[in-house]
Protein backbone atom coordinates (compact mmCIF):
# COMPACT_ATOMS: atom_id res chain seq x y z
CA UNK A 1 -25.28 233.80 106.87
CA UNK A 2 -27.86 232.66 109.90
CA UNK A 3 -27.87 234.06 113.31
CA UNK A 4 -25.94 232.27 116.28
CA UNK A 5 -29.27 232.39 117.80
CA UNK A 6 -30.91 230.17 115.09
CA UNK A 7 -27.75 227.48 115.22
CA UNK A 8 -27.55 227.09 118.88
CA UNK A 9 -31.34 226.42 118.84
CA UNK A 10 -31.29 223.85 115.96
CA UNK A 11 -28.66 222.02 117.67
CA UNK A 12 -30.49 221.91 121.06
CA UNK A 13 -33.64 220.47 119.00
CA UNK A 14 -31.15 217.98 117.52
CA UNK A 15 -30.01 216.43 121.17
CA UNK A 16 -31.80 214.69 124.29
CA UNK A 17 -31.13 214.75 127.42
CA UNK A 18 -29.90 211.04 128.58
CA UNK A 19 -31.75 208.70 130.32
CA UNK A 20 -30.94 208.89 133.86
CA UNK A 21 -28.85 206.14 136.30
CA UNK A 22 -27.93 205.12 139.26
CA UNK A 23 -24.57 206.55 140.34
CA UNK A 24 -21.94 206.56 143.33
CA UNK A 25 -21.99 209.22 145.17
CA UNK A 26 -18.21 209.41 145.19
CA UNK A 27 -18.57 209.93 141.36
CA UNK A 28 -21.67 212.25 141.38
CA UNK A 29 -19.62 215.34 141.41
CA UNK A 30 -21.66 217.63 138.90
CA UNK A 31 -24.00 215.81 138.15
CA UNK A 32 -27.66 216.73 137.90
CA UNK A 33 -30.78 215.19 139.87
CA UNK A 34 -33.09 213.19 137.82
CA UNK A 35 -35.64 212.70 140.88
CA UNK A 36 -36.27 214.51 144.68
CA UNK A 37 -33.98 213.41 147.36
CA UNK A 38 -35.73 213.44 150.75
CA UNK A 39 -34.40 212.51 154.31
CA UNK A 40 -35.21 209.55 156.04
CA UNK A 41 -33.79 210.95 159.45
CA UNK A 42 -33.00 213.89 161.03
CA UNK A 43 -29.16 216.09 160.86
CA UNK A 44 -28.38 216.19 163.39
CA UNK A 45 -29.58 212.96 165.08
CA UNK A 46 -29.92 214.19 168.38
CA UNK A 47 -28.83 216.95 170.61
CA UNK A 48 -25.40 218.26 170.68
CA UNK A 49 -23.07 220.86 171.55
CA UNK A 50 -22.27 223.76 169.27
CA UNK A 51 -19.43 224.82 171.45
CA UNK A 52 -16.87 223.37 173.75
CA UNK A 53 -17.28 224.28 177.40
CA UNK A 54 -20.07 222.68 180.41
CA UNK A 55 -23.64 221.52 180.34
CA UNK A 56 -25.63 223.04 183.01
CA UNK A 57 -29.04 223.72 183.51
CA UNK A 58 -29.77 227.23 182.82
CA UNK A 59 -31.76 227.64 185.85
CA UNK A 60 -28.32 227.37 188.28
CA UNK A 61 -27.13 229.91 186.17
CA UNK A 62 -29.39 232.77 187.18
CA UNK A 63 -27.31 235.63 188.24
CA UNK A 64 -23.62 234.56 187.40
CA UNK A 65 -21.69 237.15 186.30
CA UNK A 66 -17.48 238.09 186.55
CA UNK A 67 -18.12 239.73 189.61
CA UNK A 68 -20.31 237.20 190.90
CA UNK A 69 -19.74 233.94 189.54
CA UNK A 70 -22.05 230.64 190.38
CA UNK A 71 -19.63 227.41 191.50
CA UNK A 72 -21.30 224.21 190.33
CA UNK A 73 -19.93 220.38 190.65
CA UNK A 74 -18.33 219.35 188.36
CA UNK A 75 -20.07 215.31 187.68
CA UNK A 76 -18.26 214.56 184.28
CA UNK A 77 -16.48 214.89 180.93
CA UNK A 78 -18.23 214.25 177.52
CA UNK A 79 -16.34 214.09 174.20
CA UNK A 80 -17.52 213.96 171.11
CA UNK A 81 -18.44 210.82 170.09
CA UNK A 82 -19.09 209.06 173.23
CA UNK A 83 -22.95 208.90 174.70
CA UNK A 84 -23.45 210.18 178.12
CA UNK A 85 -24.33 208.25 180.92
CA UNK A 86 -24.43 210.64 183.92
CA UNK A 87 -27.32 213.10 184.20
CA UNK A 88 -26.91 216.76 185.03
CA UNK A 89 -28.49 217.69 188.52
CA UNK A 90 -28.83 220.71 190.16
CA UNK A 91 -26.23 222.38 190.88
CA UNK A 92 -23.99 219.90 188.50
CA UNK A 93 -22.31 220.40 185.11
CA UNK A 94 -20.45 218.67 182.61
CA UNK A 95 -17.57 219.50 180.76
CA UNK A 96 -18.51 219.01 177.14
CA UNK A 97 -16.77 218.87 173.63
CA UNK A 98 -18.37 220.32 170.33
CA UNK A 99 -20.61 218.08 168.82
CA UNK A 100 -21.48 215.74 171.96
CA UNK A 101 -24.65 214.63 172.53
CA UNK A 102 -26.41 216.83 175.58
CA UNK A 103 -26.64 214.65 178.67
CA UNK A 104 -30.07 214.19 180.58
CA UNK A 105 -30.88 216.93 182.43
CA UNK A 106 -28.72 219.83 180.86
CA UNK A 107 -30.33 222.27 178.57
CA UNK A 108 -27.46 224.75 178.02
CA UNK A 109 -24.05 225.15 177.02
CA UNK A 110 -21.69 227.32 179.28
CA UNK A 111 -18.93 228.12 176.75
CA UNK A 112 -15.40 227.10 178.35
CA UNK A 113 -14.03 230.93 177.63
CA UNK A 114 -16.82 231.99 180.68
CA UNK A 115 -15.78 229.94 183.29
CA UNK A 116 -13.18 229.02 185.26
CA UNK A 117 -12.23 225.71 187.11
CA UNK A 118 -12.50 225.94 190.68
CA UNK A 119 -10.44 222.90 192.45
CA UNK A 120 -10.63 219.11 191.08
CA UNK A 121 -14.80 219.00 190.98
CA UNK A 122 -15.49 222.99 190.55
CA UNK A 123 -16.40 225.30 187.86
CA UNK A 124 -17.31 228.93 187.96
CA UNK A 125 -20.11 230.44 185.56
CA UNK A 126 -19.45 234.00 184.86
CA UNK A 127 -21.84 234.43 182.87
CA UNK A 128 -26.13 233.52 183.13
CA UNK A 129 -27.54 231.12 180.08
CA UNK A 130 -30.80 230.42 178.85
CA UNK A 131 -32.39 227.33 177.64
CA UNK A 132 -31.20 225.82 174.37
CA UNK A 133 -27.93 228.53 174.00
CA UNK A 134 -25.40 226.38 172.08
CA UNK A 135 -27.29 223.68 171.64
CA UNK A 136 -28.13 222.53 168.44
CA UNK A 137 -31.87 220.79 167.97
CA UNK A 138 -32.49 217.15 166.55
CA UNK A 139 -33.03 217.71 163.15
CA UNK A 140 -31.75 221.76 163.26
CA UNK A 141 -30.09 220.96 159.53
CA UNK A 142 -32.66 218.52 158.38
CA UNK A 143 -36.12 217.29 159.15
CA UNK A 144 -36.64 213.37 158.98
CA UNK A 145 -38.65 213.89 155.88
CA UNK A 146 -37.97 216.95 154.24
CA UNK A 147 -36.77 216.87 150.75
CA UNK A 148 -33.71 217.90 150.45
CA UNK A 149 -32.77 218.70 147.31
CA UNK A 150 -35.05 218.75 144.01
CA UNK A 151 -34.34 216.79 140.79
CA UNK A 152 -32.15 219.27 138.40
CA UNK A 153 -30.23 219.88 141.17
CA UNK A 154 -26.63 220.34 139.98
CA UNK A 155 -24.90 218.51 142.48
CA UNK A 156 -21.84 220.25 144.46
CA UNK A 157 -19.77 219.55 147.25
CA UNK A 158 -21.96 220.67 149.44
CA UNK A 159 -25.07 218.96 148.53
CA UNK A 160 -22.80 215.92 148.49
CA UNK A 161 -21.78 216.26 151.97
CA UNK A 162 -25.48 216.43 152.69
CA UNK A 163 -26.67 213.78 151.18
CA UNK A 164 -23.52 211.28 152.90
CA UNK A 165 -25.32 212.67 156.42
CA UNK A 166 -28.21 210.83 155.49
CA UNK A 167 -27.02 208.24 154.65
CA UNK A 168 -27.54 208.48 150.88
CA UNK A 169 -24.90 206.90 149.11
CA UNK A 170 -26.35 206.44 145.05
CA UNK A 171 -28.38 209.06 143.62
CA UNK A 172 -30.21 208.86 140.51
CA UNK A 173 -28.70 211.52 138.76
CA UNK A 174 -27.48 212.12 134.31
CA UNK A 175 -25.00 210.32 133.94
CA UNK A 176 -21.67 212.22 132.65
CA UNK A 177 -21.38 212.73 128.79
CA UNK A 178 -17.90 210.90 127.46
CA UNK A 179 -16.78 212.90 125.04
CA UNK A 180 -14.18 212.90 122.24
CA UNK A 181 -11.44 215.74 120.97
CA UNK A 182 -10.13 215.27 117.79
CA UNK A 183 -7.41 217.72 115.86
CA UNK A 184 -7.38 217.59 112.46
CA UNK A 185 -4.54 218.68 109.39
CA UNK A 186 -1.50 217.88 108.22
CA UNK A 187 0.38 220.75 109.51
CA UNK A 188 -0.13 219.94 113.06
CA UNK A 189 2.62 218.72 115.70
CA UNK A 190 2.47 217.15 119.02
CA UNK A 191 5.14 218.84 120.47
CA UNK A 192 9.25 219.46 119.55
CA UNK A 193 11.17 221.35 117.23
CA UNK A 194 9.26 222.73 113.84
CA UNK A 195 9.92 222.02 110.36
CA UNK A 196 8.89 224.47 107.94
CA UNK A 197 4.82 224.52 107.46
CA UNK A 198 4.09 222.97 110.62
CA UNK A 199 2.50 224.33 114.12
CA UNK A 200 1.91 222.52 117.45
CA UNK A 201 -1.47 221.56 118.34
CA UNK A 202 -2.79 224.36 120.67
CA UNK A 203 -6.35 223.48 120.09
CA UNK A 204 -6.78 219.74 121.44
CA UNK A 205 -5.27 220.67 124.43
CA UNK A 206 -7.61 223.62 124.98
CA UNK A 207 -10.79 221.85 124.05
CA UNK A 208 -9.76 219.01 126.28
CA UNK A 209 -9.82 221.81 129.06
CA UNK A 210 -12.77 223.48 128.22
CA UNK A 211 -14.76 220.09 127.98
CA UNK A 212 -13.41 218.81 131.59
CA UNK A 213 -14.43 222.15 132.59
CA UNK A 214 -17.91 221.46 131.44
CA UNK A 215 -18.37 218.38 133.32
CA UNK A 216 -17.70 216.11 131.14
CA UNK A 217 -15.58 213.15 131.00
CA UNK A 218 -12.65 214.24 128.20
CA UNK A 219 -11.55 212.00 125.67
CA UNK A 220 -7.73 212.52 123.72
CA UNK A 221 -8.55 211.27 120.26
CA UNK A 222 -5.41 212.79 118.93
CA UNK A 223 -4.83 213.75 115.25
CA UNK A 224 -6.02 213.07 111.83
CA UNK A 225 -4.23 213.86 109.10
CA UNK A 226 -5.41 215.70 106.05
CA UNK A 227 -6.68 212.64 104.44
CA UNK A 228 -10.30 210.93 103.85
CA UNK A 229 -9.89 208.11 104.71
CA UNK A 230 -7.82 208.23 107.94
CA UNK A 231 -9.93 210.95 109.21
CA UNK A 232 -13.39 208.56 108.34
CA UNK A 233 -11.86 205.63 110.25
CA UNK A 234 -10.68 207.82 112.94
CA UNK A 235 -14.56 209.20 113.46
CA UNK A 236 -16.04 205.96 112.70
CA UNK A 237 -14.06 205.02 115.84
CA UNK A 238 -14.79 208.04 118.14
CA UNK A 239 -18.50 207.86 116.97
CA UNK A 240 -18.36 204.01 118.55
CA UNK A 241 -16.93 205.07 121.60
CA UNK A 242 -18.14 208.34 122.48
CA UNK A 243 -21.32 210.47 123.23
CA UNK A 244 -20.28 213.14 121.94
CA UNK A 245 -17.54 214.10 119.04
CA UNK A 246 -15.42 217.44 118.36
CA UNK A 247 -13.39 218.14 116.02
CA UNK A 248 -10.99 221.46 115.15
CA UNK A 249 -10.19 222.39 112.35
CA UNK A 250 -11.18 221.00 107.99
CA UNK A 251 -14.77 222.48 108.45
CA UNK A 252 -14.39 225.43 105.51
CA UNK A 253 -14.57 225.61 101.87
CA UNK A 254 -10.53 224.68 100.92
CA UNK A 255 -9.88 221.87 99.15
CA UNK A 256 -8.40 220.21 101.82
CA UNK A 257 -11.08 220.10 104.34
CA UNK A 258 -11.47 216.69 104.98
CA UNK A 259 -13.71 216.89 107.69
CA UNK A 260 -16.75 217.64 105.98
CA UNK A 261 -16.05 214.78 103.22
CA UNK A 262 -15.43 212.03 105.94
CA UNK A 263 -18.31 213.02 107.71
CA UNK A 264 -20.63 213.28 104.88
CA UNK A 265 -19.15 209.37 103.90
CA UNK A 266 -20.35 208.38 107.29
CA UNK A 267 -23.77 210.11 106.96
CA UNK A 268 -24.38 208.30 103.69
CA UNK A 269 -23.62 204.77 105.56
CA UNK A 270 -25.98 205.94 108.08
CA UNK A 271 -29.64 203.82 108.10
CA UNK A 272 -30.58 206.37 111.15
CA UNK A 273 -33.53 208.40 110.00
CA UNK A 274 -31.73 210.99 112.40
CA UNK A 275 -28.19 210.97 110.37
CA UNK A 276 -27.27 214.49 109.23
CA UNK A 277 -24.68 216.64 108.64
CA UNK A 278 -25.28 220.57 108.07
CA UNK A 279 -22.77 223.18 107.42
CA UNK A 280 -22.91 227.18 108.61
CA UNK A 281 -21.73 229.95 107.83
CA UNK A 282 -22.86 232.10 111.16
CA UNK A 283 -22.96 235.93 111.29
CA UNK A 284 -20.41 236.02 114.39
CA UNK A 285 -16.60 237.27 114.36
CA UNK A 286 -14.96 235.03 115.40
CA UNK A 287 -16.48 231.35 114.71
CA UNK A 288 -18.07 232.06 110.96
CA UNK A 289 -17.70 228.14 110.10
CA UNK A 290 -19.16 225.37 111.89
CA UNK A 291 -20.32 221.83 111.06
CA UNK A 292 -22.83 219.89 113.03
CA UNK A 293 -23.90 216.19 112.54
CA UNK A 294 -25.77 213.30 113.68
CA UNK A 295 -24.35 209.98 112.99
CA UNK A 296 -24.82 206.51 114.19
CA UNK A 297 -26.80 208.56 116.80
CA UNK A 298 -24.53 210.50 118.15
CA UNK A 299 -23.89 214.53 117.86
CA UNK A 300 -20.39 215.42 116.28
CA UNK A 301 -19.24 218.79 116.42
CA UNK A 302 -16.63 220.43 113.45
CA UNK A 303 -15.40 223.39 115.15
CA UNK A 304 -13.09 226.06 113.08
CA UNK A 305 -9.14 225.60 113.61
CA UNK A 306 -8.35 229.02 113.82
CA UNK A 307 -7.40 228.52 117.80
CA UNK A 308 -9.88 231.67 119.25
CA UNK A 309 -12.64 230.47 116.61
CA UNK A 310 -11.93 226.98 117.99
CA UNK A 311 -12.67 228.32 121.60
CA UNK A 312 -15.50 230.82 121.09
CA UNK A 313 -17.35 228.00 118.69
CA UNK A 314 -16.99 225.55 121.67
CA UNK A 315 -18.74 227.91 124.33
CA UNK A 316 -21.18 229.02 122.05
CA UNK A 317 -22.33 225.48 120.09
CA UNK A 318 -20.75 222.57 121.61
CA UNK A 319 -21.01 223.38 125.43
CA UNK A 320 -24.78 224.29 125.89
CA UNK A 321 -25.83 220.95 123.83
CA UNK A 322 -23.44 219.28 125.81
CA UNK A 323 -25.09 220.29 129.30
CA UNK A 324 -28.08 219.94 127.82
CA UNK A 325 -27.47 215.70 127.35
CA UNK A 326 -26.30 216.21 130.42
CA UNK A 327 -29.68 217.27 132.15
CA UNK A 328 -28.97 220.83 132.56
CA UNK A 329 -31.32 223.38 132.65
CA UNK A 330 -29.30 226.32 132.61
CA UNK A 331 -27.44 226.21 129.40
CA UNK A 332 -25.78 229.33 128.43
CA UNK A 333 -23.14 231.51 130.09
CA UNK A 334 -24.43 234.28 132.49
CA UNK A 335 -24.71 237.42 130.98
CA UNK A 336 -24.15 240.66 132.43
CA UNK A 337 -24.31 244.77 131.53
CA UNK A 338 -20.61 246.16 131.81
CA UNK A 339 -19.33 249.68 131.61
CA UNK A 340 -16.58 249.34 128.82
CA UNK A 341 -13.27 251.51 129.76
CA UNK A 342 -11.87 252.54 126.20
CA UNK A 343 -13.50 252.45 122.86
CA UNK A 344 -14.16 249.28 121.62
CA UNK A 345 -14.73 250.46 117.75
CA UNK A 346 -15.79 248.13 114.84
CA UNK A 347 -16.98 248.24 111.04
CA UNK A 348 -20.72 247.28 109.77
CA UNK A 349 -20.14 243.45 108.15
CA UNK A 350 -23.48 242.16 109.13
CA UNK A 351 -22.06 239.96 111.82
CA UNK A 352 -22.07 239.97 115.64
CA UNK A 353 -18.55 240.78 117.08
CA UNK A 354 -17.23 239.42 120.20
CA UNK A 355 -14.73 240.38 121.53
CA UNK A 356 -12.59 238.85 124.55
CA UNK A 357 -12.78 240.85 127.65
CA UNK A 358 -11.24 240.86 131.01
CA UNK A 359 -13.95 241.88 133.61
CA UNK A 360 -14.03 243.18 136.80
CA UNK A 361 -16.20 245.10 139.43
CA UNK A 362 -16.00 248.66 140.26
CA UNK A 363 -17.71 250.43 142.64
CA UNK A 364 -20.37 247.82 142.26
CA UNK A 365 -20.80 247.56 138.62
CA UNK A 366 -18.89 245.45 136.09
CA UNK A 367 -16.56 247.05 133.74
CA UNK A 368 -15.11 245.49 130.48
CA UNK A 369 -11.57 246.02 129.36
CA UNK A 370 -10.44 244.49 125.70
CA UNK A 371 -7.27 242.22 125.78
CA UNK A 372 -5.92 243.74 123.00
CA UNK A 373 -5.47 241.81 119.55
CA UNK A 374 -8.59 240.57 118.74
CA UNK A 375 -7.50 238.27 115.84
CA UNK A 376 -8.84 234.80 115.61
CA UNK A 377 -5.60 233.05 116.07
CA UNK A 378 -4.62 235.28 118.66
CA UNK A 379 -4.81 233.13 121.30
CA UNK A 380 -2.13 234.43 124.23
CA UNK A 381 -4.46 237.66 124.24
CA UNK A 382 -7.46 236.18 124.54
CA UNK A 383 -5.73 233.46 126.90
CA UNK A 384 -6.19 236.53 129.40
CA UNK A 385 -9.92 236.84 129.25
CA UNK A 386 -12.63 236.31 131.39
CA UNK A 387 -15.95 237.42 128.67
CA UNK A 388 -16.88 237.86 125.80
CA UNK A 389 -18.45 241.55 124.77
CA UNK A 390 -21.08 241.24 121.89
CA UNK A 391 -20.81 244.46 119.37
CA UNK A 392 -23.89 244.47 117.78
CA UNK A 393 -23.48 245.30 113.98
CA UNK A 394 -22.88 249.02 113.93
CA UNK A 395 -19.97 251.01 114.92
CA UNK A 396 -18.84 249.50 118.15
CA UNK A 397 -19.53 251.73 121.45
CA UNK A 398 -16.88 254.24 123.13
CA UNK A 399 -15.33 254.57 126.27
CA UNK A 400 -18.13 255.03 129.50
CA UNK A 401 -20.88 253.18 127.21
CA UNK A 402 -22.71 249.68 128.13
CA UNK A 403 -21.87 246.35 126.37
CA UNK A 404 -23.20 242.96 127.61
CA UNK A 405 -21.06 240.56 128.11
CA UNK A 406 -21.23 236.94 128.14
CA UNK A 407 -19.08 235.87 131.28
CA UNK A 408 -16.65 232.88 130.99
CA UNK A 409 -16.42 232.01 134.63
């Protein structure tokens, strides 16, 4: 057997990121940076308002308090939205709306809550201001200039919201890897009643979910049935369409894993100096069997069918070679040091265990609590966790001990 460590690195070697594009920013939604993005003008453009209430000059404001409150004329109203076009004098203010522009003359905000109209032209200040209180500077957010946000910059709604207030409406960003699910075997259903032998397809719908989850744009290839040459047309197909193939299930030793024959037919057809297909056994529990190929240039991914293999295989393999394509940086699941609460108690097999978890934190530390069944089809237990705890060959660790934990979200 070969370490997960070993795989996940020969399959990173094996993929590129893409080649970037130009891309809409209404479709740029995780997407990562190829180059800087810098501002050509200033957030905000000009002066405003932080707060609704009356532009004065802080000056006519010295000594206003509750007891003693400062009356001054009243010369205006400002919404938002609307330029100004009457100055503030002395002894003059303007009632103002958050986020107008500050009139000429004004340098302070009066917030409506300290004041009180006096009459159809009056307003009392209870309270003195200073220059520049609730007023928010040209360029406060950004600087006409400044560089906003730095290529590999995973792209958020935030930093989208930012980049539409200056006016930036493509970015040149990775474009999103299309990828295709396919279930494999004979004994697989859609959905409906069960005749003897047969099981719905639980893992297509899962991978479908964990690869939108990733970023990337899914694609429902359905299911092959256990023979050659359906299953070889049926990749032939996904490998034409698709960045990126995955397939559950066929990827063992049985005599009716057609996965590995189809894809080895394919390899063989394959002129590509990169065509490949390589089989593992890895030391992990779950996830033992995987296949990985290159073919007509494109990865393909043979996970394990057993439906917690399936998943566990996917986060481990599939998803940090996807990201990868994608022009990720930061591949792999955060990791973290948790306090386990019971025993969590294994044999020596020469294989990394990991278990699913549920996490939480405790008096500022994380602590790790197993699911329960730890089976690889066991699916509706591990359905509930949020890590994965990696048992190091050995015994396992009691109750009050550390385990690190790969986190899932």
């Amino acid at each position: 057997m070969i370490s997960h460590e070993e795989v996940q690195a020969a399959i990173l070697d094996a993929v590129m990121p893409f080649a970037p594009v130009e891309c809409a920013l209404e479709h740029a939604l995780g997407l990562v940076l190829a180059v800087d993005v810098a501002a050509a003008e200033p957030v905000p453009p000009f002066a405003n308002t932080a707060m609704d209430g009356y532009a004065v000059r802080a000056s006519d404001t010295v000594g206003a308090s509750t007891t003693a409150p400062i009356r001054l004329r009243v010369v205006g109203e400002l919404p938002a939205g609307h330029a100004p076009t009457v100055a503030v004098e002395p002894g003059e203010a303007i009632r103002i709306m958050t986020g107008a522009p500050m009139p000429d003359g004004a340098d302070s905000i009066v917030i409506v809550e300290l004041t009180t109209r006096d009459g159809d032209d009056g307003v009392l200040v209870q309270q003195e201001s200073f220059p520049g209180q609730h007023v928010r500077r040209p360029g406060g957010d950004v600087e006409r200039g400044q560089v906003v946000f730095r290529a590999g910059t995973v792209l958020g709604p935030a930093h989208l919201g930012v980049l539409a207030s200056i006016d930036v409406r493509h970015v040149r960003a990775f474009p999103r890897a299309r990828v295709g699910m396919l279930s494999t075997g004979d004994e697989l259903v859609e959905s409906g009643p069960l005749s003897p032998g047969k099981i719905r397809d639980s893992n297509r719908p899962m991978l479908l979910a964990q690869l939108a989850r990733a970023g990337v744009e899914a694609v429902d290839l359905g299911i092959a049935r256990d023979d050659e040459a359906d299953m070889t047309a049926k990749l032939e197909d996904a490998l034409a369409r698709c960045d990126a193939v995955i397939t559950s299930g066929g990827v063992s030793v049985g005599d009716y894993d057609y996965v590995s024959a189809a894809l080895q037919h394919i390899v063989d057809d394959d002129d590509d100096a990169s065509a490949r297909v390589d089989w593992y056994q890895i030391a992990i529990k779950p996830a033992k069997p995987l296949c990985f190929g290159m073919a007509r240039g494109t990865p393909l991914f043979g996970l394990p069918g057993n439906p917690v293999s399936s998943f566990v295989s996917f986060e481990l393999f599939a998803r940090p070679a996807l990201l990868r394509m994608m022009g990720h940086t930061s591949l792999h699941r955060t990791e973290v040091l948790a306090r386990v609460e019971h025993a969590m108690l294994r044999k020596r097999d020469g294989k990394l265990h990991l278990d699913r978890v549920r996490v939480r934190v405790e008096n500022g530390r994380y602590v790790a609590a197993s699911v329960g069944a730890q089976e690889s089809n066991a699916l509706a237990a591990a359905a509930s966790a949020n890590g994965l705890a990696k048992l190091f060959d050995g015994e396992g660790v009691d109750a009050g001990d550390d385990v690190t934990v790969m986190l899932l979200e």
